[in-house]
PDB file of N, CA and C in Angstrom:
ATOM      1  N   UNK A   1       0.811  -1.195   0.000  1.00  0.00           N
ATOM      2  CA  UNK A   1       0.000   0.000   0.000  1.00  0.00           C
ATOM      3  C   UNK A   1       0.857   1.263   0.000  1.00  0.00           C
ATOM      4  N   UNK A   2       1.870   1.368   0.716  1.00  0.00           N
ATOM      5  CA  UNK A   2       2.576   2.554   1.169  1.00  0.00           C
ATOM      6  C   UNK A   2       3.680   2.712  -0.635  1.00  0.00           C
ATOM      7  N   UNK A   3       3.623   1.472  -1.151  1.00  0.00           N
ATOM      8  CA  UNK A   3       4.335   1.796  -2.520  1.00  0.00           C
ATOM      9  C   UNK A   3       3.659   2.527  -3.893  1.00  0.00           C
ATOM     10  N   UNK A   4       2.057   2.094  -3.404  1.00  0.00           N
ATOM     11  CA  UNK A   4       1.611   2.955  -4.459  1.00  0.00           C
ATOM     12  C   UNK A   4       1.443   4.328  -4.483  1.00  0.00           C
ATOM     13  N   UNK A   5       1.080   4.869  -2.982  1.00  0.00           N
ATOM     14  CA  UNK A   5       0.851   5.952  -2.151  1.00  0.00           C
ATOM     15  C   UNK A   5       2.215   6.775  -3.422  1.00  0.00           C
ATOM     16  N   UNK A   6       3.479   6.174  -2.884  1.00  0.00           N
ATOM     17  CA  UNK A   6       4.757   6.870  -3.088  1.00  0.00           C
ATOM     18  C   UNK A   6       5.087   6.328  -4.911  1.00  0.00           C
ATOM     19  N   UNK A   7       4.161   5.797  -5.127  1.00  0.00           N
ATOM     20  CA  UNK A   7       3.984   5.847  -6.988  1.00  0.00           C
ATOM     21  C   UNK A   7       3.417   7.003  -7.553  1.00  0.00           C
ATOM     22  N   UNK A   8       2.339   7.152  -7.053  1.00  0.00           N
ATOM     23  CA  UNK A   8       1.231   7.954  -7.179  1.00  0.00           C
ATOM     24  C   UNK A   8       1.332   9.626  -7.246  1.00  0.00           C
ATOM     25  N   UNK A   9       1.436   9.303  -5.446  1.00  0.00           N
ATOM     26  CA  UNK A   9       1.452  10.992  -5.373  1.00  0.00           C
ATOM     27  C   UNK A   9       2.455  11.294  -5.329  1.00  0.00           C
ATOM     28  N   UNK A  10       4.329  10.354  -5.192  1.00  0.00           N
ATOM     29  CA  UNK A  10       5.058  10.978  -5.473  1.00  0.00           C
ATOM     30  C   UNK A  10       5.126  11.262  -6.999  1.00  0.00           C
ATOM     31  N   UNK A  11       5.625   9.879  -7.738  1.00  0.00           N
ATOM     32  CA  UNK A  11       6.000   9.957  -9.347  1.00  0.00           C
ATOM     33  C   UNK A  11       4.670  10.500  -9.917  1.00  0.00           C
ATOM     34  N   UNK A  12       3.941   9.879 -10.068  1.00  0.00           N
ATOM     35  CA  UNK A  12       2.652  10.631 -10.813  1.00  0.00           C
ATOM     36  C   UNK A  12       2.937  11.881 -10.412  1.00  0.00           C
ATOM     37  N   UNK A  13       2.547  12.558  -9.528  1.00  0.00           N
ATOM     38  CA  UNK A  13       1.737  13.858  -9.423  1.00  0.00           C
ATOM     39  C   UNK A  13       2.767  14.615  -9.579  1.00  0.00           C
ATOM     40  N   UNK A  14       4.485  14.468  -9.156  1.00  0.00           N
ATOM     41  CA  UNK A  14       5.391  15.058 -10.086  1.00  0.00           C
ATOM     42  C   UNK A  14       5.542  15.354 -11.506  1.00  0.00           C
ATOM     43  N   UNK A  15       5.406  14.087 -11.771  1.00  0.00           N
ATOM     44  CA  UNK A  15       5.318  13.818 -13.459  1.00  0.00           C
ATOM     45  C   UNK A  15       4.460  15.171 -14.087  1.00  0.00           C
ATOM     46  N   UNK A  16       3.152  14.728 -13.866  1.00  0.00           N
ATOM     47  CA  UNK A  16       1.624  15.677 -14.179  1.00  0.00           C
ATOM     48  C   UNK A  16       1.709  16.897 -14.112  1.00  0.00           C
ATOM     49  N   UNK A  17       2.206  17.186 -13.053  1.00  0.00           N
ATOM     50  CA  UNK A  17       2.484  18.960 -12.316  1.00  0.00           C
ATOM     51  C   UNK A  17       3.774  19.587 -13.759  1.00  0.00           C
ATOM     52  N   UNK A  18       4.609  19.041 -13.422  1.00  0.00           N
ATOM     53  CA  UNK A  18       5.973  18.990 -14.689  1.00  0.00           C
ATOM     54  C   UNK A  18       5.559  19.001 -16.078  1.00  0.00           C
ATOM     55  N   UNK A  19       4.956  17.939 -16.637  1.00  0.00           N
ATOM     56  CA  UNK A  19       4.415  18.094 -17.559  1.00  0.00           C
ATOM     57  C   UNK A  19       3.273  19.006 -17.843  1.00  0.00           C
ATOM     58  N   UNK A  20       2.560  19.266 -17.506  1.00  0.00           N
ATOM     59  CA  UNK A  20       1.301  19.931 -17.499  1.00  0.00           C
ATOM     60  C   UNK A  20       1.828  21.564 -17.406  1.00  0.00           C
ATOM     61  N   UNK A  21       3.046  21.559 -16.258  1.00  0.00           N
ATOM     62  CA  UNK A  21       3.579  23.030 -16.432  1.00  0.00           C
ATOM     63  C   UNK A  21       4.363  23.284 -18.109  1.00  0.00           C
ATOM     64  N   UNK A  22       5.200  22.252 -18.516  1.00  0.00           N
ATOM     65  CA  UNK A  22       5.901  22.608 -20.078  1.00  0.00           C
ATOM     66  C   UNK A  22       4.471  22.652 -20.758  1.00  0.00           C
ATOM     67  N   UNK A  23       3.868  22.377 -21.051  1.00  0.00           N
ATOM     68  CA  UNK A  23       2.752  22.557 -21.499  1.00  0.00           C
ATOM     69  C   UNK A  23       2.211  23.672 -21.818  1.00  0.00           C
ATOM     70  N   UNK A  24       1.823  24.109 -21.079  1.00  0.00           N
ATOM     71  CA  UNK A  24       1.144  25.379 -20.970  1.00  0.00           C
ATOM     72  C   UNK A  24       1.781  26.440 -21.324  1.00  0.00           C
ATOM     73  N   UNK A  25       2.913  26.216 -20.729  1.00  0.00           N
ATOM     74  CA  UNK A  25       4.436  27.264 -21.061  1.00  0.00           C
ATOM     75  C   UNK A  25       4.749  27.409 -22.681  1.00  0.00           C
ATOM     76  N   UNK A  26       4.847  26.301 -23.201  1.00  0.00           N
ATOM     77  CA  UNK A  26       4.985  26.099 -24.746  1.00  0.00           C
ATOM     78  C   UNK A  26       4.005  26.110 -25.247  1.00  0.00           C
ATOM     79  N   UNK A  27       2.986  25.876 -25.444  1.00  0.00           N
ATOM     80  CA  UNK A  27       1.648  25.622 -25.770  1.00  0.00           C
ATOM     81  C   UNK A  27       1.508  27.267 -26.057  1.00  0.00           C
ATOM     82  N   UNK A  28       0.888  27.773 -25.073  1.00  0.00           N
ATOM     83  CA  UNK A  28       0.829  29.266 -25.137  1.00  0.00           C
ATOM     84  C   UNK A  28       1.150  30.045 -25.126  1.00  0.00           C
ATOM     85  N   UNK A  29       2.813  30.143 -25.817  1.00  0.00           N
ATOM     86  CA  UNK A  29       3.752  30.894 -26.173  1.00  0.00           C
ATOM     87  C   UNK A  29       4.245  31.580 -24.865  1.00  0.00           C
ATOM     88  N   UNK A  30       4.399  31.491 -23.723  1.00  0.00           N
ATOM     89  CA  UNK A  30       4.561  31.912 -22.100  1.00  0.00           C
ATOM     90  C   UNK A  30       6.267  31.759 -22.595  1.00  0.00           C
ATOM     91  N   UNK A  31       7.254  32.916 -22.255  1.00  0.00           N
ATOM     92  CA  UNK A  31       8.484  32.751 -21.647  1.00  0.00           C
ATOM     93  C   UNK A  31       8.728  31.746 -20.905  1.00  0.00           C
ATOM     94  N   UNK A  32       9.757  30.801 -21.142  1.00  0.00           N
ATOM     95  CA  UNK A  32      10.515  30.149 -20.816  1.00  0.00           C
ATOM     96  C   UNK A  32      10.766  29.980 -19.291  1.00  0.00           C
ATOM     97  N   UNK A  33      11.130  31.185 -18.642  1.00  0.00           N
ATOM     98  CA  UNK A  33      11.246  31.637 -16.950  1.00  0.00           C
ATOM     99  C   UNK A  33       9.639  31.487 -16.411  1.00  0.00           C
ATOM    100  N   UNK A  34       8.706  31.576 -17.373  1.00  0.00           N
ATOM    101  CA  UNK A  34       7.343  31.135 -16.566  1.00  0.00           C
ATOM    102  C   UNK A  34       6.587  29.778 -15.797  1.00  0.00           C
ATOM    103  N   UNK A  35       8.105  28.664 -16.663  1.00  0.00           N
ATOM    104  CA  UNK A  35       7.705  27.104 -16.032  1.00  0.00           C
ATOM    105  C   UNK A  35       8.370  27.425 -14.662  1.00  0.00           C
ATOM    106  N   UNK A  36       9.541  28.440 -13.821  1.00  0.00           N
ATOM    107  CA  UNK A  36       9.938  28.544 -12.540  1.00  0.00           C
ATOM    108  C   UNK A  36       8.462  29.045 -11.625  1.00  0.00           C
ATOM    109  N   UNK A  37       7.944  29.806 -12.130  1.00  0.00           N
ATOM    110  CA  UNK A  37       6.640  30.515 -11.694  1.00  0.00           C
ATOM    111  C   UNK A  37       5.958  29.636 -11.392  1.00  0.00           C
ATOM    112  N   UNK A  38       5.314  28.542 -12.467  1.00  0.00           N
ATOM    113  CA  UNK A  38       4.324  27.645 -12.382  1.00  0.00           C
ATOM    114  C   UNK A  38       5.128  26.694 -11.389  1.00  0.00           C
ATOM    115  N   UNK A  39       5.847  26.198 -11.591  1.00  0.00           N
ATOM    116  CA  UNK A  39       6.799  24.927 -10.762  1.00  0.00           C
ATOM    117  C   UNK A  39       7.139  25.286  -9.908  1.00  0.00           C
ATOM    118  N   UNK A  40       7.026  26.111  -9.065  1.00  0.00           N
ATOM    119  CA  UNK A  40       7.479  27.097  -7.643  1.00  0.00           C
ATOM    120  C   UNK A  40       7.602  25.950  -6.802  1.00  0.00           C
ATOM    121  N   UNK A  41       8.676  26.346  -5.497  1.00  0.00           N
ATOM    122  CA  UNK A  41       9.141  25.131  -4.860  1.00  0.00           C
ATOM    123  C   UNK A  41       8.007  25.461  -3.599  1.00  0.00           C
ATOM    124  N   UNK A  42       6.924  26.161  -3.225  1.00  0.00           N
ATOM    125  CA  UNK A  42       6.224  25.914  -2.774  1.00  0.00           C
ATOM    126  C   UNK A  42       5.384  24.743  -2.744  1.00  0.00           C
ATOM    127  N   UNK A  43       4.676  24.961  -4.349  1.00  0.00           N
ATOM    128  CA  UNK A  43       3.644  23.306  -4.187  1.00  0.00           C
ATOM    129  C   UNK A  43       4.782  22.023  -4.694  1.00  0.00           C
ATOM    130  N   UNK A  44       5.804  22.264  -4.735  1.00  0.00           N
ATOM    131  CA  UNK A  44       6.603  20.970  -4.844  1.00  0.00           C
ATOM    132  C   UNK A  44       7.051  20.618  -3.616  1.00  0.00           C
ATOM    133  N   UNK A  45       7.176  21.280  -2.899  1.00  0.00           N
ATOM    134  CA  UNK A  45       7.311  21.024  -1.232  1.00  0.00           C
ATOM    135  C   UNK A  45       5.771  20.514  -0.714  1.00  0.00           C
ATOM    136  N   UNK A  46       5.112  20.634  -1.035  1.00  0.00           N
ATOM    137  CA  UNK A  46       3.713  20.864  -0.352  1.00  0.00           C
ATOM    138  C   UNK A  46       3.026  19.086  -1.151  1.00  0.00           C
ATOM    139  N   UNK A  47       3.693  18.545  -2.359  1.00  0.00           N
ATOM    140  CA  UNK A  47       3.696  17.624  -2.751  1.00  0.00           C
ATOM    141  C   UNK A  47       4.651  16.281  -2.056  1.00  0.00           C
ATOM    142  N   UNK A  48       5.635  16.760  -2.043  1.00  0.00           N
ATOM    143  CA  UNK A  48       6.657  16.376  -1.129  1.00  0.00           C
ATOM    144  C   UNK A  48       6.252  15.736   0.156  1.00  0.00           C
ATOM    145  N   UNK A  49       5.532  16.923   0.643  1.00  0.00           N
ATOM    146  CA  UNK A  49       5.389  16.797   1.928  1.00  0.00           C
ATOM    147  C   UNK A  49       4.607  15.982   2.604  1.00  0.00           C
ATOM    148  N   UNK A  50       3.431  16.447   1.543  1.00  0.00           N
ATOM    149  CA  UNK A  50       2.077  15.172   1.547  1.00  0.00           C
ATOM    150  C   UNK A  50       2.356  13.816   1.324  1.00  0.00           C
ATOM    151  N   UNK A  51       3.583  13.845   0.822  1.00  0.00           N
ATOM    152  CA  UNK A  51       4.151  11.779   0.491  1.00  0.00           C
ATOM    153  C   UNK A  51       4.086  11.648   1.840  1.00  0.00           C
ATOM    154  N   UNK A  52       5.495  12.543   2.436  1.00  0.00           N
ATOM    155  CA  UNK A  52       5.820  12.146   3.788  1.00  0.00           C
ATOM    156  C   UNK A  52       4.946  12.225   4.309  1.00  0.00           C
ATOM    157  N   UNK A  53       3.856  12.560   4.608  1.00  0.00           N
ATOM    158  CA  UNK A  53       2.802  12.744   5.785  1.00  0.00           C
ATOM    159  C   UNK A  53       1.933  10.917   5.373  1.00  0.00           C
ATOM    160  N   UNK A  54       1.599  10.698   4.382  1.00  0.00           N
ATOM    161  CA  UNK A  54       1.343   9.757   3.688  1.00  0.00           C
ATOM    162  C   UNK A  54       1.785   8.603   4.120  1.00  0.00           C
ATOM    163  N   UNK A  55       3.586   8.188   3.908  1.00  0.00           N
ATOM    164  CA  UNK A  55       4.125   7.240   4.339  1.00  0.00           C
ATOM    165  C   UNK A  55       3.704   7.273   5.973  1.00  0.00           C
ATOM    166  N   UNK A  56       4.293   8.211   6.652  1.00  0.00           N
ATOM    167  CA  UNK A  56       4.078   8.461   7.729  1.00  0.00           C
ATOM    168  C   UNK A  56       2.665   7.188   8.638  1.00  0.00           C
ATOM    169  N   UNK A  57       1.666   8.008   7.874  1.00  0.00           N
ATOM    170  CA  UNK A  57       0.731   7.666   8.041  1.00  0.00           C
ATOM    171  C   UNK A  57       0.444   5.744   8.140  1.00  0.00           C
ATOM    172  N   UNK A  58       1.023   5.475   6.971  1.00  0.00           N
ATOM    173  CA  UNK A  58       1.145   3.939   7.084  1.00  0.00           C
ATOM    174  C   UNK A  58       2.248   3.423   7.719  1.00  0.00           C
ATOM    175  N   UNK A  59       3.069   4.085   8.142  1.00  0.00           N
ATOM    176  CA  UNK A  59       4.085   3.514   9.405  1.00  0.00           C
ATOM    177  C   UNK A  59       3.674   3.466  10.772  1.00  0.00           C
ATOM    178  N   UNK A  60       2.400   4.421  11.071  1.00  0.00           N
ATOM    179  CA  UNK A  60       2.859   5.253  12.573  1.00  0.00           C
ATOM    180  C   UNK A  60       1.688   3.365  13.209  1.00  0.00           C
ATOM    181  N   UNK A  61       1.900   3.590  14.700  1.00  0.00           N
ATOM    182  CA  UNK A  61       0.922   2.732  15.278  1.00  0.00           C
ATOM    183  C   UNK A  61      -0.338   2.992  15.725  1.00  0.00           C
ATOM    184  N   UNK A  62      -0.093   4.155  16.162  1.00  0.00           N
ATOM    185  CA  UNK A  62      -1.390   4.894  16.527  1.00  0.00           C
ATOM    186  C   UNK A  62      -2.474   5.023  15.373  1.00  0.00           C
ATOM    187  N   UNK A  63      -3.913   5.584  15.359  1.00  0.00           N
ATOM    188  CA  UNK A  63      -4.210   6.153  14.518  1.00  0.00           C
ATOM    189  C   UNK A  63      -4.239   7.051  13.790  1.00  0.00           C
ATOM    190  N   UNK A  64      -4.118   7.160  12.390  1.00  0.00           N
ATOM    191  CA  UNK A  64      -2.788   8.037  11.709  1.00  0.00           C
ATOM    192  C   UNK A  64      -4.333   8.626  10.714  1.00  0.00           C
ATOM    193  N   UNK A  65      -5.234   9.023  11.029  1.00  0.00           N
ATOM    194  CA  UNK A  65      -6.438  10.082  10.527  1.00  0.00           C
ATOM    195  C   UNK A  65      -5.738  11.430  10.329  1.00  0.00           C
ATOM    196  N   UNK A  66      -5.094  11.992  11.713  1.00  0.00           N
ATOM    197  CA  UNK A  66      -4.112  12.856  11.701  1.00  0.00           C
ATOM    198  C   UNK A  66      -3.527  13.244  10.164  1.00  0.00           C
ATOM    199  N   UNK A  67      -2.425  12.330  10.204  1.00  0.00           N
ATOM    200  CA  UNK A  67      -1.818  12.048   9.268  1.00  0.00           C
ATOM    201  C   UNK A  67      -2.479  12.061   7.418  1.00  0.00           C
ATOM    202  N   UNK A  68      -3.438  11.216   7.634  1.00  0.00           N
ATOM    203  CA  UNK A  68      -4.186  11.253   6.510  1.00  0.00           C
ATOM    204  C   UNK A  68      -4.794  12.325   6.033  1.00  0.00           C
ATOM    205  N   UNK A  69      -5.188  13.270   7.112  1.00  0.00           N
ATOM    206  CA  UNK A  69      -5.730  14.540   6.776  1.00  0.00           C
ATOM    207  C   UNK A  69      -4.829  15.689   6.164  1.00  0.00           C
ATOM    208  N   UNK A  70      -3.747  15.842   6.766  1.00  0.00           N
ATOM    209  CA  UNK A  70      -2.788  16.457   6.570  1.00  0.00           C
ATOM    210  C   UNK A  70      -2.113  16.237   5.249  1.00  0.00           C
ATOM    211  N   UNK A  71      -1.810  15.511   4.653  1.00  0.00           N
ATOM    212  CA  UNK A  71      -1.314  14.574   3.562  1.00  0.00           C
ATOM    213  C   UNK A  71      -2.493  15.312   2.940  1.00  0.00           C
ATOM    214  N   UNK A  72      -4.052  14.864   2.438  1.00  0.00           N
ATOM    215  CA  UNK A  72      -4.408  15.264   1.718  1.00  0.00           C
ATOM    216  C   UNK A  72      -4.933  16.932   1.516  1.00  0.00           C
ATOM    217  N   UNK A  73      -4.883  17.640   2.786  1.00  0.00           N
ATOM    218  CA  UNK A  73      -4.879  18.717   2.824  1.00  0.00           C
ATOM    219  C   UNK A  73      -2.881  19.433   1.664  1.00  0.00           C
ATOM    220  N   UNK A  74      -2.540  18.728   2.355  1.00  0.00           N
ATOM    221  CA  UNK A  74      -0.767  19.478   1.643  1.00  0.00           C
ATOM    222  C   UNK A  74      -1.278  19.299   0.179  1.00  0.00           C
ATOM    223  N   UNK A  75      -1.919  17.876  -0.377  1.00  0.00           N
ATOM    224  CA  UNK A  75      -1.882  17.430  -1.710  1.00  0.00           C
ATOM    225  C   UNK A  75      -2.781  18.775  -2.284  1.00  0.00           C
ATOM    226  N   UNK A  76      -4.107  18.704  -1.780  1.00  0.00           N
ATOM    227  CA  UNK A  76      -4.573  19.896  -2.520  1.00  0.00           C
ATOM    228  C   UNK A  76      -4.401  21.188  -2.191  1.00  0.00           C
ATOM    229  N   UNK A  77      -3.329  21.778  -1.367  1.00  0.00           N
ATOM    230  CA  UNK A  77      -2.671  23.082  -1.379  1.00  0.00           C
ATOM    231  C   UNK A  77      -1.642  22.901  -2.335  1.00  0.00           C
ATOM    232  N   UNK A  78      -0.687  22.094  -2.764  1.00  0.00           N
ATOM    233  CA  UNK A  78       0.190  21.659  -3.620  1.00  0.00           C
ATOM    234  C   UNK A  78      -0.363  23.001  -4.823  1.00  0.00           C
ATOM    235  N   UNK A  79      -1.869  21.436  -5.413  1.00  0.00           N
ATOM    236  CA  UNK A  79      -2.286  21.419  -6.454  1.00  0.00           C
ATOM    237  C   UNK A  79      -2.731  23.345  -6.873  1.00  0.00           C
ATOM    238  N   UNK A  80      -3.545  23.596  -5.891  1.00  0.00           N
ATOM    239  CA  UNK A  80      -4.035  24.821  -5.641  1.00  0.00           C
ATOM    240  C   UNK A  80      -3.199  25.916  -5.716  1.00  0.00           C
ATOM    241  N   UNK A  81      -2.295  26.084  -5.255  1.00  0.00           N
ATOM    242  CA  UNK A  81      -1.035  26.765  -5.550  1.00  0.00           C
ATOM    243  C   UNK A  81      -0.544  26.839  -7.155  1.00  0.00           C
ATOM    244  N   UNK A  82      -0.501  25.674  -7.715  1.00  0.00           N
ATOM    245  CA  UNK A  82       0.214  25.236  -8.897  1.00  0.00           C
ATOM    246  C   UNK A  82      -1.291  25.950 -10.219  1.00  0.00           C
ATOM    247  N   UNK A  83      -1.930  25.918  -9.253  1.00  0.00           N
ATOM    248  CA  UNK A  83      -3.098  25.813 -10.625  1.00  0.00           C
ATOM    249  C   UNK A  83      -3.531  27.713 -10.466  1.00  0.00           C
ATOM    250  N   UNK A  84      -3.102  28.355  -9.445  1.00  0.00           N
ATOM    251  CA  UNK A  84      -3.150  30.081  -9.506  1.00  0.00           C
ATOM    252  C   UNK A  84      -2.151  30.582 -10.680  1.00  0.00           C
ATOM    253  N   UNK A  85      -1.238  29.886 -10.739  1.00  0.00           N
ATOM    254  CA  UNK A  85      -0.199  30.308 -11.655  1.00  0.00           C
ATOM    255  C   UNK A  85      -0.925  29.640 -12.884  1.00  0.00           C
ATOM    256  N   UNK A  86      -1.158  28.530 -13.211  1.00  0.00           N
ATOM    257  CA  UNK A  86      -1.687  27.781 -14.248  1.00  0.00           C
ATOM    258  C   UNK A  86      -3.022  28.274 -14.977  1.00  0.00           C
ATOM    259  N   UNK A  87      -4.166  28.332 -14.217  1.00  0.00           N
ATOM    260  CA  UNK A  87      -5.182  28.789 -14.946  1.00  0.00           C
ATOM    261  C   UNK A  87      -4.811  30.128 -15.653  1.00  0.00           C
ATOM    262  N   UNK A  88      -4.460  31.259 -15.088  1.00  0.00           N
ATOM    263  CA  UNK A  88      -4.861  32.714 -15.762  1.00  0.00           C
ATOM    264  C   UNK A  88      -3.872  32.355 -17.261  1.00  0.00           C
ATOM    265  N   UNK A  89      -2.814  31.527 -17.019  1.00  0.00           N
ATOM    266  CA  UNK A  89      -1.819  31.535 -18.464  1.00  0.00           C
ATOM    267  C   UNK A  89      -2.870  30.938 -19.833  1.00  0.00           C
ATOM    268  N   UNK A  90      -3.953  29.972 -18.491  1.00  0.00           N
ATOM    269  CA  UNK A  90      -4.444  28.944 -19.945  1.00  0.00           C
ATOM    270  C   UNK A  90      -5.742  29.527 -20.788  1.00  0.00           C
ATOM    271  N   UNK A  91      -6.003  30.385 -19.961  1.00  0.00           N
ATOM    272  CA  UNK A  91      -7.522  31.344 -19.987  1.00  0.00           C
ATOM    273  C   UNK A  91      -6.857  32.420 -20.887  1.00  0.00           C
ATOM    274  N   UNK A  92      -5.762  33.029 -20.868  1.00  0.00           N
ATOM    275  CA  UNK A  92      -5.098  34.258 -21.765  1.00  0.00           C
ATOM    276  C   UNK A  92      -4.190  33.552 -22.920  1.00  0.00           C
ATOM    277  N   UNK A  93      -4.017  34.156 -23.891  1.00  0.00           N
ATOM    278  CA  UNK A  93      -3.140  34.009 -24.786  1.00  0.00           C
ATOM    279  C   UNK A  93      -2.005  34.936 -24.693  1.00  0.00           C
ATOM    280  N   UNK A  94      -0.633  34.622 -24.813  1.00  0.00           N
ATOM    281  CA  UNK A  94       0.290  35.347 -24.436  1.00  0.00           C
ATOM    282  C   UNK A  94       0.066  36.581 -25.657  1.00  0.00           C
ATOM    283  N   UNK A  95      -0.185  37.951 -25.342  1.00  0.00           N
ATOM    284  CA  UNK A  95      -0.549  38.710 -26.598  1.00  0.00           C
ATOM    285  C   UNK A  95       0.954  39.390 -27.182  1.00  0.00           C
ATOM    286  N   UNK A  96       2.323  38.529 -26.864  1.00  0.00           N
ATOM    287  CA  UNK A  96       3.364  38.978 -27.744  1.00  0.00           C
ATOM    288  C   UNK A  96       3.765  37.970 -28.610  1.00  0.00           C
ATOM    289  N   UNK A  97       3.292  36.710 -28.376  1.00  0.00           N
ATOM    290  CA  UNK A  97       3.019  35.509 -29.343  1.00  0.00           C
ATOM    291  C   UNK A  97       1.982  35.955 -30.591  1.00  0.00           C
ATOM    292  N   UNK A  98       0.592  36.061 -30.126  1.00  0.00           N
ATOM    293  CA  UNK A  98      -0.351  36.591 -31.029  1.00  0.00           C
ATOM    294  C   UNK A  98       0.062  37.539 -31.747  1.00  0.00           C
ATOM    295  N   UNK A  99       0.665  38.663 -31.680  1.00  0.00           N
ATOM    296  CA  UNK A  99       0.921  39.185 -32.612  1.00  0.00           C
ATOM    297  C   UNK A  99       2.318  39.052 -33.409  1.00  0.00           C
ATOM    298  N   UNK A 100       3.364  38.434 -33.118  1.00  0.00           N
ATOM    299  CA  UNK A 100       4.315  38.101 -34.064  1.00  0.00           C
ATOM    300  C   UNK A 100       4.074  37.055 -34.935  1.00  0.00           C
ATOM    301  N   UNK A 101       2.638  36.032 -34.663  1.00  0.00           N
ATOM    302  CA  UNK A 101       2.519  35.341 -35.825  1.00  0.00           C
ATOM    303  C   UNK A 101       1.858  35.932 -36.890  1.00  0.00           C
TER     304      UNK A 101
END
């Protein structure tokens, strides 16, 4: 259980976040320095963190609700974070792209 946890929300949701940021960046003509913006080490910490709270969670003896809450609270501050920078790029067209084509 604790391997998919650390499949998942580590590799996946790295992967997704990463990809999904070049994306958008290239996609919609966004400067290059805008995947640091989107990829901010905030929600990559906050992804991070939620593993560890995660593993945590399936290690500890006690009951680890705690744990579980926290984990998915970090996961969707991560996401939430990542997606303030993300939406307004995907909703606008970069207008110095638009007009040099």
């Amino acid at each position: 259980m604790v391997g998919e946890h650390v499949l998942f929300i580590g590799g996946y949701g790295l992967l997704t976040m990463g990809i999904a940021t070049r994306v958008i960046v290239a996609h919609g003509g966004w400067p290059q320095q805008d995947e640091t913006r989107l990829l901010h080490p905030i929600s990559l910490f906050a992804l991070v963190a939620s593993l560890g709270f995660r593993v945590a969670a399936e290690l500890a003896t006690a009951p680890a609700s705690f744990l579980w809450a926290a984990s998915g609270i970090l996961w969707s501050l991560a996401w939430i974070w990542w997606a303030t920078g993300a939406v307004p790029r995907i909703l606008v067209l970069n207008r110095a792209r638009s007009s040099a084509a």
